[in-house]
PDB file of N, CA and C in Angstrom:
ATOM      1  N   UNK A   1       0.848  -1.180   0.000  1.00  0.00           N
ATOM      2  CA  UNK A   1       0.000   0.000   0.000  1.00  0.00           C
ATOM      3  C   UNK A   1       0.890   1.238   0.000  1.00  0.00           C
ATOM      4  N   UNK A   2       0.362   1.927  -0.480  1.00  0.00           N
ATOM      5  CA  UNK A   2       1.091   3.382  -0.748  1.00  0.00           C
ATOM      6  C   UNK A   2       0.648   4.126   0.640  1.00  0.00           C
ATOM      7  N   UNK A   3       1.992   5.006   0.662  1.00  0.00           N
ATOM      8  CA  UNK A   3       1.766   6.390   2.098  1.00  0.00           C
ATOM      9  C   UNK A   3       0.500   7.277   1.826  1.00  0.00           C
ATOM     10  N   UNK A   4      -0.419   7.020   3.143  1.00  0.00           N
ATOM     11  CA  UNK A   4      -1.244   8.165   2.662  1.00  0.00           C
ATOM     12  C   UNK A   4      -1.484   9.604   2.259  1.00  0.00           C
ATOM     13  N   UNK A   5      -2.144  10.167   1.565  1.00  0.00           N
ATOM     14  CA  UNK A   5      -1.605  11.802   1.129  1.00  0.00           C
ATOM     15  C   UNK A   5      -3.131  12.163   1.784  1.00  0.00           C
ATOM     16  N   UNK A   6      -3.010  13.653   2.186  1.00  0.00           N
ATOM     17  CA  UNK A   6      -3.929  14.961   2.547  1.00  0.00           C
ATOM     18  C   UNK A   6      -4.834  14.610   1.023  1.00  0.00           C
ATOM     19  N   UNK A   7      -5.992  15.219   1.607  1.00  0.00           N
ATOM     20  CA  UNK A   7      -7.143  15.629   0.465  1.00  0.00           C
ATOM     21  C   UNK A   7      -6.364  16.680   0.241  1.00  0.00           C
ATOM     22  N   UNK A   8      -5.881  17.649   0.272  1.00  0.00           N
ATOM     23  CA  UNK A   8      -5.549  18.551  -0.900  1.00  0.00           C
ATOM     24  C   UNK A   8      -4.432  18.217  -1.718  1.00  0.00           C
ATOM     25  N   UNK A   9      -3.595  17.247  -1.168  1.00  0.00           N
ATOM     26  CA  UNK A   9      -2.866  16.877  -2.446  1.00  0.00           C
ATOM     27  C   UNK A   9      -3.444  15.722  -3.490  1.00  0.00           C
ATOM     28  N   UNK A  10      -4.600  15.587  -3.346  1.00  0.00           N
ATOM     29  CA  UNK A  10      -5.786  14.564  -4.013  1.00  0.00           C
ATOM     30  C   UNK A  10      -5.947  15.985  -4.762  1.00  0.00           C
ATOM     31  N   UNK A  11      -7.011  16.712  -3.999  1.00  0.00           N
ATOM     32  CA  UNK A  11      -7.683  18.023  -4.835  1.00  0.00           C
ATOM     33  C   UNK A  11      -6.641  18.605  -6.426  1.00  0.00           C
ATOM     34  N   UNK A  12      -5.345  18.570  -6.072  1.00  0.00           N
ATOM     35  CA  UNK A  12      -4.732  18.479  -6.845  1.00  0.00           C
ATOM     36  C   UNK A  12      -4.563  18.281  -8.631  1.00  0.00           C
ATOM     37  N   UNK A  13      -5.211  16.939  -7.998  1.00  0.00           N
ATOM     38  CA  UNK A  13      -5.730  16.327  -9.679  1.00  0.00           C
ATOM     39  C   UNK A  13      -6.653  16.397 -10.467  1.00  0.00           C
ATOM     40  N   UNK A  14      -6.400  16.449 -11.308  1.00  0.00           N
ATOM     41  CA  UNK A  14      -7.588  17.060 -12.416  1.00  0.00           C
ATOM     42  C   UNK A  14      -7.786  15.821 -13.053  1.00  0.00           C
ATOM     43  N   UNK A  15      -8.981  15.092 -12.745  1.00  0.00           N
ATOM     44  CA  UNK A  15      -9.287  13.857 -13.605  1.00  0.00           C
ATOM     45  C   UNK A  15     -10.664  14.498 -14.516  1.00  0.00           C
ATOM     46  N   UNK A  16     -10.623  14.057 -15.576  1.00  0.00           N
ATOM     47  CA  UNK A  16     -11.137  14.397 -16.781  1.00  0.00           C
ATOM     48  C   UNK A  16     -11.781  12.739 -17.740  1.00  0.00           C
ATOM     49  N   UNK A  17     -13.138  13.111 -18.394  1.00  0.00           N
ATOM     50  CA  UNK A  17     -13.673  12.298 -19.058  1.00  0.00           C
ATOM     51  C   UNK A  17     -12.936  12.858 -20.589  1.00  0.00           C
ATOM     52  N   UNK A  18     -12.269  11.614 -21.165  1.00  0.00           N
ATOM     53  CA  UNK A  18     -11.791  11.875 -22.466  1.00  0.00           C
ATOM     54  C   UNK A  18     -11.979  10.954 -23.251  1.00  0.00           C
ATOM     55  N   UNK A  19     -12.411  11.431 -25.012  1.00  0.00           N
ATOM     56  CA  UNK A  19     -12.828  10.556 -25.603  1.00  0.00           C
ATOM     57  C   UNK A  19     -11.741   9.815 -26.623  1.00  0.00           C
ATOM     58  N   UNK A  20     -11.592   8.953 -27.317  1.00  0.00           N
ATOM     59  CA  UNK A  20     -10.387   8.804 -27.546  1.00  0.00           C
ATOM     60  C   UNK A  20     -11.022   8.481 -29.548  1.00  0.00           C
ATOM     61  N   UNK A  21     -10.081   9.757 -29.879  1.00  0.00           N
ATOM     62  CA  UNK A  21     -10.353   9.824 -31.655  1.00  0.00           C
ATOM     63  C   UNK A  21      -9.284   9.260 -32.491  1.00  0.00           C
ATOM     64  N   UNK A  22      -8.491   9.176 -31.914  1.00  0.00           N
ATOM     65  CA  UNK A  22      -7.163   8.445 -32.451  1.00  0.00           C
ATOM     66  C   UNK A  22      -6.640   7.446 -31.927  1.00  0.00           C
ATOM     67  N   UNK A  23      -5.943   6.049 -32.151  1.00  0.00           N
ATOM     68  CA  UNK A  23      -4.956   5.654 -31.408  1.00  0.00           C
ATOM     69  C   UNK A  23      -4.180   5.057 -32.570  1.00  0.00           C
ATOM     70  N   UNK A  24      -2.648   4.709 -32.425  1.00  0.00           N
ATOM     71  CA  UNK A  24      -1.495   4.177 -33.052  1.00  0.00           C
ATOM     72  C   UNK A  24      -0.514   3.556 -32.551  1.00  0.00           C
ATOM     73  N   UNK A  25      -0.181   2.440 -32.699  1.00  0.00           N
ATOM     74  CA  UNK A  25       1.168   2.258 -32.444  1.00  0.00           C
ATOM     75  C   UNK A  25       2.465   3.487 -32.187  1.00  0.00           C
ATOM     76  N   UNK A  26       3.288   3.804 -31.426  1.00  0.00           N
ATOM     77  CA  UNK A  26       4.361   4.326 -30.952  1.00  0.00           C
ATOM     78  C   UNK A  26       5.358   3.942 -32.088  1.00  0.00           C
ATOM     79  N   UNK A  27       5.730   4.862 -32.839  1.00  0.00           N
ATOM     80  CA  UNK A  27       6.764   4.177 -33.935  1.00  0.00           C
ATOM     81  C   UNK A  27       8.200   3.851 -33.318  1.00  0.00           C
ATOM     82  N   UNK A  28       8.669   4.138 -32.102  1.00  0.00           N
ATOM     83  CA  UNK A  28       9.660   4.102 -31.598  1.00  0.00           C
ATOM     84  C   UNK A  28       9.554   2.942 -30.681  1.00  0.00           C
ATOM     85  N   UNK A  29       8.720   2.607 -29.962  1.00  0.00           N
ATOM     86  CA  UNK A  29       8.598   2.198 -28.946  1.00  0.00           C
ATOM     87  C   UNK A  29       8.043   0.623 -28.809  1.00  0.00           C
ATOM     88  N   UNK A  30       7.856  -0.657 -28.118  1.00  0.00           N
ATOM     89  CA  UNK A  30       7.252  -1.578 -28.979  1.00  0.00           C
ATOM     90  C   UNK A  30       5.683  -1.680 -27.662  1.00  0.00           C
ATOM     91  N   UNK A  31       6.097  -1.147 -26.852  1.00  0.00           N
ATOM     92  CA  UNK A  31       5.327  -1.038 -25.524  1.00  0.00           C
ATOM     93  C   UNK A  31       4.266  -0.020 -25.629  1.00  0.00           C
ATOM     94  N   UNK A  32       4.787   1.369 -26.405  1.00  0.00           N
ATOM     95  CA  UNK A  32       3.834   1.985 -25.993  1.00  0.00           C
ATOM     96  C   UNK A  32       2.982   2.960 -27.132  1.00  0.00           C
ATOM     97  N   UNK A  33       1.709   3.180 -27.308  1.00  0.00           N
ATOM     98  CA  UNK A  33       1.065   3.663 -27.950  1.00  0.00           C
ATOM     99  C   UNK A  33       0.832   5.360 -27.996  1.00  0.00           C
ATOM    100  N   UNK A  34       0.491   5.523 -29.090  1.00  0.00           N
ATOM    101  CA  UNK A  34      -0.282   7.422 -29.085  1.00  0.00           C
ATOM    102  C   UNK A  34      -1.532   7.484 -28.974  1.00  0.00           C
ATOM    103  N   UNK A  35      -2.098   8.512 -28.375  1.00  0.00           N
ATOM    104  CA  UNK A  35      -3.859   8.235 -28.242  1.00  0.00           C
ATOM    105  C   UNK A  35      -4.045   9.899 -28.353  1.00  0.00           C
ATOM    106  N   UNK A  36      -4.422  10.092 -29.595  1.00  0.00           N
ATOM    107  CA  UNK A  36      -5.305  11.681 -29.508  1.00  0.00           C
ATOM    108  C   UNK A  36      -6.863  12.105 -28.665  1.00  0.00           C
ATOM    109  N   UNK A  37      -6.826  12.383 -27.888  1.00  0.00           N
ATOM    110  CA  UNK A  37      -8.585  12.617 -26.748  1.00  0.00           C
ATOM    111  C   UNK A  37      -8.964  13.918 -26.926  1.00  0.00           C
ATOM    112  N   UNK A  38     -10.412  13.498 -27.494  1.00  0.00           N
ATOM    113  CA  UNK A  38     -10.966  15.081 -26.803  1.00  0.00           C
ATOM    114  C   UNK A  38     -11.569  15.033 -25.854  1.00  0.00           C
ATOM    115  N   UNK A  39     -11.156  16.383 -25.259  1.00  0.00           N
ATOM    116  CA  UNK A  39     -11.580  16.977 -23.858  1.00  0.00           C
ATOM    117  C   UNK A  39     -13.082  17.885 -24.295  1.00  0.00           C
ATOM    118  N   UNK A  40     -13.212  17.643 -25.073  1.00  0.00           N
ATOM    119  CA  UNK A  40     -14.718  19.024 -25.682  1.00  0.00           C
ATOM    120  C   UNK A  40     -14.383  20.288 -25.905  1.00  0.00           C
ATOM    121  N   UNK A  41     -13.195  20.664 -25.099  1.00  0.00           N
ATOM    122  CA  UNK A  41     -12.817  22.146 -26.218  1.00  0.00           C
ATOM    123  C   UNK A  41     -11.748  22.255 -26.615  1.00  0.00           C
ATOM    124  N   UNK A  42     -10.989  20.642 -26.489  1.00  0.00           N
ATOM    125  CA  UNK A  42      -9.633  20.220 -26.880  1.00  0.00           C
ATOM    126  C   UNK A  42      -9.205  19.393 -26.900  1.00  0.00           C
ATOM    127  N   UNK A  43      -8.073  18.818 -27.654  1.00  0.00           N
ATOM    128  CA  UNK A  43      -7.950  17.887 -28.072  1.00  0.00           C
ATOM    129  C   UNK A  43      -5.991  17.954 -27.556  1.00  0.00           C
ATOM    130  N   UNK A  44      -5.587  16.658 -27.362  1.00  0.00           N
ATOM    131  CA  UNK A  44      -4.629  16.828 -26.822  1.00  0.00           C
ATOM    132  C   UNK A  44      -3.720  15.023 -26.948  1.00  0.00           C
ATOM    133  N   UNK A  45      -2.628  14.628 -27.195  1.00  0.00           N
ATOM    134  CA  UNK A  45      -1.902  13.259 -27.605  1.00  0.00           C
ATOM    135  C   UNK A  45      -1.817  12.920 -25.683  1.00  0.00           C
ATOM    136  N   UNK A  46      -1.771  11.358 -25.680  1.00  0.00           N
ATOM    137  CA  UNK A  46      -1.216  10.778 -24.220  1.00  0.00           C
ATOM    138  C   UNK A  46      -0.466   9.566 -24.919  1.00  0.00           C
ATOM    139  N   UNK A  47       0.930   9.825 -24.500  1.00  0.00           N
ATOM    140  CA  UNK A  47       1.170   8.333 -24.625  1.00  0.00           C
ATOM    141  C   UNK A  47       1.321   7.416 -23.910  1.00  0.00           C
ATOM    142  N   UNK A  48       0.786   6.155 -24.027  1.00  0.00           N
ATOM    143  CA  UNK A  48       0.796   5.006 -22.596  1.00  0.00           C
ATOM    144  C   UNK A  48       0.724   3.864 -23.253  1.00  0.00           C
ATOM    145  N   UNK A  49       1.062   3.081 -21.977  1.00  0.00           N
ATOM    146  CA  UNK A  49       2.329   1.752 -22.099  1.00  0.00           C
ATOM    147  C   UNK A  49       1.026   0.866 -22.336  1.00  0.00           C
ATOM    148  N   UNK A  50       0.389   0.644 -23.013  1.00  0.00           N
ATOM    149  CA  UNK A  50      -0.932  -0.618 -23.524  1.00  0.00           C
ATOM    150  C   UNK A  50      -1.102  -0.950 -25.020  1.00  0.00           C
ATOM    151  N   UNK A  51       0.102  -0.907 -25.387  1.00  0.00           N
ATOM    152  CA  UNK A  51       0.200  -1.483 -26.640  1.00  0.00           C
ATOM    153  C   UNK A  51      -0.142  -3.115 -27.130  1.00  0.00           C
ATOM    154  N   UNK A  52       0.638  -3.785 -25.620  1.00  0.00           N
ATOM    155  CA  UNK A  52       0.465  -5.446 -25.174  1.00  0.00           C
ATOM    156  C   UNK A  52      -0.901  -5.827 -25.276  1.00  0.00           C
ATOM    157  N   UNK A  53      -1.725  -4.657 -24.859  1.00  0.00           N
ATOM    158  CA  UNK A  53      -2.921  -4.978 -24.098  1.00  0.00           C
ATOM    159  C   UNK A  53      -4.043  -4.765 -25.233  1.00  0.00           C
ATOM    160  N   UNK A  54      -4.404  -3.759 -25.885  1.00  0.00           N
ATOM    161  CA  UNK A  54      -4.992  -3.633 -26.950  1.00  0.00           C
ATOM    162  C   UNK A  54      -4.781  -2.928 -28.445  1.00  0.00           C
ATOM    163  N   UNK A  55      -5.692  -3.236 -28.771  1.00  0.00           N
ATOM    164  CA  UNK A  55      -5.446  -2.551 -30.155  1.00  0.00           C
ATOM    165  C   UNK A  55      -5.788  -1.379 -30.763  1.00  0.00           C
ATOM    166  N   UNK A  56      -5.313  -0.638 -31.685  1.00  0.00           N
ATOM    167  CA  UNK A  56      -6.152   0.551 -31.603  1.00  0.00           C
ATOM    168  C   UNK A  56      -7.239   1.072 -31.959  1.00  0.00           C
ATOM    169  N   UNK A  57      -7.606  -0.147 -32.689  1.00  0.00           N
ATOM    170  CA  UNK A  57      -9.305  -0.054 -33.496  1.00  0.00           C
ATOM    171  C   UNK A  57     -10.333  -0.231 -31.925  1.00  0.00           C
ATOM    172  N   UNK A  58      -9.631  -0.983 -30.998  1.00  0.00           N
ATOM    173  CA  UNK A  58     -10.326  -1.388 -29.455  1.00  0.00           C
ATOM    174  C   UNK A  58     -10.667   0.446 -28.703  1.00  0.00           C
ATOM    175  N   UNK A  59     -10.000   0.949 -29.022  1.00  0.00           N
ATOM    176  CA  UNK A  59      -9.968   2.491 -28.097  1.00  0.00           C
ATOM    177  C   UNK A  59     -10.413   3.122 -29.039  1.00  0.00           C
ATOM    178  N   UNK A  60     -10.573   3.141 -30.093  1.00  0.00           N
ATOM    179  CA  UNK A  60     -11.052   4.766 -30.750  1.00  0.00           C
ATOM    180  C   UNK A  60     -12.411   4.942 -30.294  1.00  0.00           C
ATOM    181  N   UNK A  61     -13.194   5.806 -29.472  1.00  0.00           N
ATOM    182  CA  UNK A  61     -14.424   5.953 -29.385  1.00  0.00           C
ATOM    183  C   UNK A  61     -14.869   5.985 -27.527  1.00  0.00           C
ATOM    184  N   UNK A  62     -13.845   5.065 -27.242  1.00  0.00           N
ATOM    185  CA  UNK A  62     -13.943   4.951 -25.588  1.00  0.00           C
ATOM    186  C   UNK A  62     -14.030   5.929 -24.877  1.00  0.00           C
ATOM    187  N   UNK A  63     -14.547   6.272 -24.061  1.00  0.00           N
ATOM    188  CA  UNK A  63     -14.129   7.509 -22.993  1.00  0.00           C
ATOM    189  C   UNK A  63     -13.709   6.596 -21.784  1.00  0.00           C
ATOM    190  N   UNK A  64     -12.291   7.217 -21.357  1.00  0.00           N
ATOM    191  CA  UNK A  64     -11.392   7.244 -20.667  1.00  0.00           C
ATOM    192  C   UNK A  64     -11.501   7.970 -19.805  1.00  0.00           C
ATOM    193  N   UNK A  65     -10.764   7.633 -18.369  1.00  0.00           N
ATOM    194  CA  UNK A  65     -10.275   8.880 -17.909  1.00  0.00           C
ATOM    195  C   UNK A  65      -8.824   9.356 -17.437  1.00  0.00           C
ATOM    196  N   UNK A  66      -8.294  10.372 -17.683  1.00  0.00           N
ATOM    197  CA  UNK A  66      -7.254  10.658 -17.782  1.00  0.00           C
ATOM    198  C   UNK A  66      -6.739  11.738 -16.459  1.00  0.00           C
ATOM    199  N   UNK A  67      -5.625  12.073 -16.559  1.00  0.00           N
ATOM    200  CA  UNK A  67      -4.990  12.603 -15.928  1.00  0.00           C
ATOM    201  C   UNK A  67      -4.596  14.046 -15.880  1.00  0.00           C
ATOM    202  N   UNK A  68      -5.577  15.437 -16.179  1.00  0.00           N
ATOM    203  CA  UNK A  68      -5.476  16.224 -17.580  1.00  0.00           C
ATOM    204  C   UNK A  68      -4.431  16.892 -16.866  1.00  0.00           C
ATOM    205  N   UNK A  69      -3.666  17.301 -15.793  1.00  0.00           N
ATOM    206  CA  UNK A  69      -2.961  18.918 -15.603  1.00  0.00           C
ATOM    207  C   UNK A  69      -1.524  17.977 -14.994  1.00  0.00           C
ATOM    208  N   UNK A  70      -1.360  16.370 -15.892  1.00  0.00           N
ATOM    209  CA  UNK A  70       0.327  16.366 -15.554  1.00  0.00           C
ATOM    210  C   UNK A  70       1.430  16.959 -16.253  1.00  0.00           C
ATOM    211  N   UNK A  71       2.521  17.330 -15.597  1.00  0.00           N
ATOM    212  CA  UNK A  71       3.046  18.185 -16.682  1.00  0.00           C
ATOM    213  C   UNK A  71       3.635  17.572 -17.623  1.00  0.00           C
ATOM    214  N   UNK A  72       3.552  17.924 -19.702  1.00  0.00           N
ATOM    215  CA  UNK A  72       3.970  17.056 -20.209  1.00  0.00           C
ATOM    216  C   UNK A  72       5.368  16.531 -20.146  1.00  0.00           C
ATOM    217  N   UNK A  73       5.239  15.228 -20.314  1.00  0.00           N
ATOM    218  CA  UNK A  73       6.782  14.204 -20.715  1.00  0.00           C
ATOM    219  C   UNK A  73       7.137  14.117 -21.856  1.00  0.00           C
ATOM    220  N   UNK A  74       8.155  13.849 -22.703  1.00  0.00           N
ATOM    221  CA  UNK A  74       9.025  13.240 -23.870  1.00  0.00           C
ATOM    222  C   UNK A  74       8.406  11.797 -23.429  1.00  0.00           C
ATOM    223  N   UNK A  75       8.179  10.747 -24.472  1.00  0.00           N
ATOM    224  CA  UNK A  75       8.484   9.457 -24.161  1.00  0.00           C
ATOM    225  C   UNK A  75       9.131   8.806 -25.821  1.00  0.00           C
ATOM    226  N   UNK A  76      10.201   8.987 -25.614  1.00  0.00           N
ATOM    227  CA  UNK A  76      10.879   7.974 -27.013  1.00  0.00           C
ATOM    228  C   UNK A  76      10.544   9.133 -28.167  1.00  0.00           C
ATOM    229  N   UNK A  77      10.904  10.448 -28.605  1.00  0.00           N
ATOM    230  CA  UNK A  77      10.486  11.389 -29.628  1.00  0.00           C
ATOM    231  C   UNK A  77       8.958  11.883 -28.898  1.00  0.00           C
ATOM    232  N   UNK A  78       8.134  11.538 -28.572  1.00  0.00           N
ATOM    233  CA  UNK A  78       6.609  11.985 -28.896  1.00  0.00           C
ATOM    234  C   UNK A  78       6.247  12.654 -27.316  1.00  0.00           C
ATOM    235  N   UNK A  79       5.383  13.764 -27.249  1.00  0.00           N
ATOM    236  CA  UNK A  79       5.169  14.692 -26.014  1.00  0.00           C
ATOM    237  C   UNK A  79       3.905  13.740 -25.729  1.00  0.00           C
ATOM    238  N   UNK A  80       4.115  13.635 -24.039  1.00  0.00           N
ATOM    239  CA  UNK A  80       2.425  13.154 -23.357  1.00  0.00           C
ATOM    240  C   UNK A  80       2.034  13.860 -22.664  1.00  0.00           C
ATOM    241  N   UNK A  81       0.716  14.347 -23.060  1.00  0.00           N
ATOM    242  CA  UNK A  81       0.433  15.659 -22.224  1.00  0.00           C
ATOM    243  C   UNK A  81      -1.174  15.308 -21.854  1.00  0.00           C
ATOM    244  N   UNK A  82      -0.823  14.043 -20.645  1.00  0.00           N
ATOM    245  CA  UNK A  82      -1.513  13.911 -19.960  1.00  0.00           C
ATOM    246  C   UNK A  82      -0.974  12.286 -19.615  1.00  0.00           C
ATOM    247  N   UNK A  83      -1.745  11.600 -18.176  1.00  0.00           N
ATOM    248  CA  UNK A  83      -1.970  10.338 -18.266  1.00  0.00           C
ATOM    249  C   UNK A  83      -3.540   8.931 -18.327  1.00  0.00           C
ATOM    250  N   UNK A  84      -3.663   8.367 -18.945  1.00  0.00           N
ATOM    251  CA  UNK A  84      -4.714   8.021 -18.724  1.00  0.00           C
ATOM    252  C   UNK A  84      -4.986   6.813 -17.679  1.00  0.00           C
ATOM    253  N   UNK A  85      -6.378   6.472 -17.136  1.00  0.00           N
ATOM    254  CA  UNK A  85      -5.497   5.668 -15.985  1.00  0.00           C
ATOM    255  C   UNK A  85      -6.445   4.543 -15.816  1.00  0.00           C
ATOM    256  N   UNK A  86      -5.451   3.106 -15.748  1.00  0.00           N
ATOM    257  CA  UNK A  86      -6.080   1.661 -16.459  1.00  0.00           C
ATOM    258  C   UNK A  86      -5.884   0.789 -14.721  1.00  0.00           C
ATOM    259  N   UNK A  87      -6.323  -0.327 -14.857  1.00  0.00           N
ATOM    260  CA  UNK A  87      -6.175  -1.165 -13.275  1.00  0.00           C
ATOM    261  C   UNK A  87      -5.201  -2.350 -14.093  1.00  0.00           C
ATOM    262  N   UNK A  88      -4.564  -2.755 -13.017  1.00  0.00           N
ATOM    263  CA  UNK A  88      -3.492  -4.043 -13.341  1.00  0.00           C
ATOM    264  C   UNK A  88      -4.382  -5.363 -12.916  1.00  0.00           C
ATOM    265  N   UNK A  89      -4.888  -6.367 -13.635  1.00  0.00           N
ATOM    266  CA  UNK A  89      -5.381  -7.769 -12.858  1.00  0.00           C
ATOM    267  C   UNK A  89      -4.311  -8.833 -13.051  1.00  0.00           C
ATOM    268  N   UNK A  90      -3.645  -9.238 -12.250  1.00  0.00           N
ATOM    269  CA  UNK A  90      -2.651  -9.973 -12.279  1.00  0.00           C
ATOM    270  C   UNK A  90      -1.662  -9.467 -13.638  1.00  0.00           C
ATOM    271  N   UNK A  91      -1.902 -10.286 -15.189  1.00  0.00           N
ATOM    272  CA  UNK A  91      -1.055  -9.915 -16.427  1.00  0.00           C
ATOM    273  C   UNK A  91      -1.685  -8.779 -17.234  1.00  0.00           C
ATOM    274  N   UNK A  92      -2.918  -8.455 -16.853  1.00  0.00           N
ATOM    275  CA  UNK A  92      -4.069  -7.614 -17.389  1.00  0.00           C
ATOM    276  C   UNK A  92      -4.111  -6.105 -17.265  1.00  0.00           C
ATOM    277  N   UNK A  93      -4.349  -5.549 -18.105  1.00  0.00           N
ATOM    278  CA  UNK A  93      -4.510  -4.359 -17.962  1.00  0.00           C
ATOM    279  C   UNK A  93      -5.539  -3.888 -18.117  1.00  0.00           C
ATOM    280  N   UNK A  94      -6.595  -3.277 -17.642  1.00  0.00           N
ATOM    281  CA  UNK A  94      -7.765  -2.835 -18.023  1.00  0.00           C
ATOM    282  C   UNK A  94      -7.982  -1.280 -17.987  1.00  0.00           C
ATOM    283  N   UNK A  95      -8.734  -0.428 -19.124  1.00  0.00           N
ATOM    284  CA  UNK A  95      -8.769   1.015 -18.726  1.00  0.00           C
ATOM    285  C   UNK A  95      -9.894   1.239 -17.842  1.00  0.00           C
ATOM    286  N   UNK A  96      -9.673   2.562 -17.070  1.00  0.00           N
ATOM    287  CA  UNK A  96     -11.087   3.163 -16.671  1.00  0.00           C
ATOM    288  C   UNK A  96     -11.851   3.552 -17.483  1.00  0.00           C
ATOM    289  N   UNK A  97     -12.613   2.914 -18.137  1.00  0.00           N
ATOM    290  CA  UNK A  97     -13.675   3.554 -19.238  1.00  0.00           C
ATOM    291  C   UNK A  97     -15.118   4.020 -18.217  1.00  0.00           C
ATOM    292  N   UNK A  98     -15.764   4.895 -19.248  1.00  0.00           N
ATOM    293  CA  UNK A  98     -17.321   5.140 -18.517  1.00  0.00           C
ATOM    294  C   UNK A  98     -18.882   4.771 -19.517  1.00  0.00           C
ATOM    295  N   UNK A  99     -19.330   4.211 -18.929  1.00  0.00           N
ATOM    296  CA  UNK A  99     -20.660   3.643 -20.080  1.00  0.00           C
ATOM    297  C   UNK A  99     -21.839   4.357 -20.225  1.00  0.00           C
ATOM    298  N   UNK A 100     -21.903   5.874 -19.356  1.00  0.00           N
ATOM    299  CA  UNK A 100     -22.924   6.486 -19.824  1.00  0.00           C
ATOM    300  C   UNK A 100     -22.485   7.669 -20.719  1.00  0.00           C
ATOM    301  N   UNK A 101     -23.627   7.475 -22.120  1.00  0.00           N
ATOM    302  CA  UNK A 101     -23.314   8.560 -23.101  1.00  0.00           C
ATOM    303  C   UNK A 101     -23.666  10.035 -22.799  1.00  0.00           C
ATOM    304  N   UNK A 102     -24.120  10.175 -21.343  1.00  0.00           N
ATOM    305  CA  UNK A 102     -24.166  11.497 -21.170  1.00  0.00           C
ATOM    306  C   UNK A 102     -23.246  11.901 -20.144  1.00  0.00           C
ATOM    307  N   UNK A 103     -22.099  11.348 -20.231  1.00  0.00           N
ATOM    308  CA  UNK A 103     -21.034  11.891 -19.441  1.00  0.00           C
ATOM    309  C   UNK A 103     -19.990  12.315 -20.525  1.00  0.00           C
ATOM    310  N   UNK A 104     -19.944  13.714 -20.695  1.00  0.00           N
ATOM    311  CA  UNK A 104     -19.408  14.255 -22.003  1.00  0.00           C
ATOM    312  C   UNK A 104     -17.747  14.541 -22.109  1.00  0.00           C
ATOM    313  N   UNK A 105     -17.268  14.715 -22.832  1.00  0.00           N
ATOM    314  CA  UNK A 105     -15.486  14.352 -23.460  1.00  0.00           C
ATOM    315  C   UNK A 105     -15.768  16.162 -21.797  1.00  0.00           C
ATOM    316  N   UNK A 106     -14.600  16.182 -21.357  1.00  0.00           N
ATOM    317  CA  UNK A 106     -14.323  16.758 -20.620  1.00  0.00           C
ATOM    318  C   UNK A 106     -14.813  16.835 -18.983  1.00  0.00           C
ATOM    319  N   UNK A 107     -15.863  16.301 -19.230  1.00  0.00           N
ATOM    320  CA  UNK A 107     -16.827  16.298 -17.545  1.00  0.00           C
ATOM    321  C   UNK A 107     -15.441  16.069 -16.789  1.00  0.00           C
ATOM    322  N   UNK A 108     -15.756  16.650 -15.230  1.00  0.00           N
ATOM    323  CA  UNK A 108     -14.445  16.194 -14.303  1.00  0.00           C
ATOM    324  C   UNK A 108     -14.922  15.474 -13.591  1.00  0.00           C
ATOM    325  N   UNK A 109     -13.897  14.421 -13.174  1.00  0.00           N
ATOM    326  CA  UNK A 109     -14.177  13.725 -12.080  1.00  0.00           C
ATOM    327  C   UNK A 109     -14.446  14.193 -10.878  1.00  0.00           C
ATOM    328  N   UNK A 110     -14.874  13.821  -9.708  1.00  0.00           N
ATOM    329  CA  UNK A 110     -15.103  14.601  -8.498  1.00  0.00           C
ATOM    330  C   UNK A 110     -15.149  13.543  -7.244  1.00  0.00           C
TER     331      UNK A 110
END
């Protein structure tokens, strides 16, 4: 288990409903993918390590939720300017997706 943190370093985070209009293979990388999301008044690349896990015809359309105000990284050439955030089941990776269509590309988490 991880050290516990204060609610305001929770408050911190900006979790965000994002829809995902793009995804690709990482041309550099064999692990990790590009994913273009809109946020509803923007659109913005994340790159993350679920290349193993799915494909990219599997994510285009999903809403995710992401990580929106980390500051961006380099990963292998390509900027991630954000993270999105999946659960580990033993070898598994699964995303946080959301199944109602009226939870719109940007809504925040709370």
């Amino acid at each position: 288990m991880a050290d516990p943190i204060v609610y305001d370093d929770f408050a911190r985070i900006d979790l965000r409903v994002a829809r995902v209009v793009e995804a690709r293979p990482h041309p550099n990388a064999d692990k990790l993918m590009l994913l273009q999301v809109d946020l509803g008044d923007r659109q913005k690349q994340i790159v993350a390590g679920i290349r193993a896990h799915y494909q990219p015809e599997q994510l285009v359309g999903k809403r995710i939720v992401i990580v929106d105000n980390l500051a961006p990284a380099m990963l292998r050439g390509e900027t991630s300017n954000g993270m999105l955030l999946a659960a580990t089941s033993g070898e598994k990776v699964v995303l946080l997706t959301l199944d109602d269509p009226e939870c719109l590309p940007g809504s925040k988490i709370k």
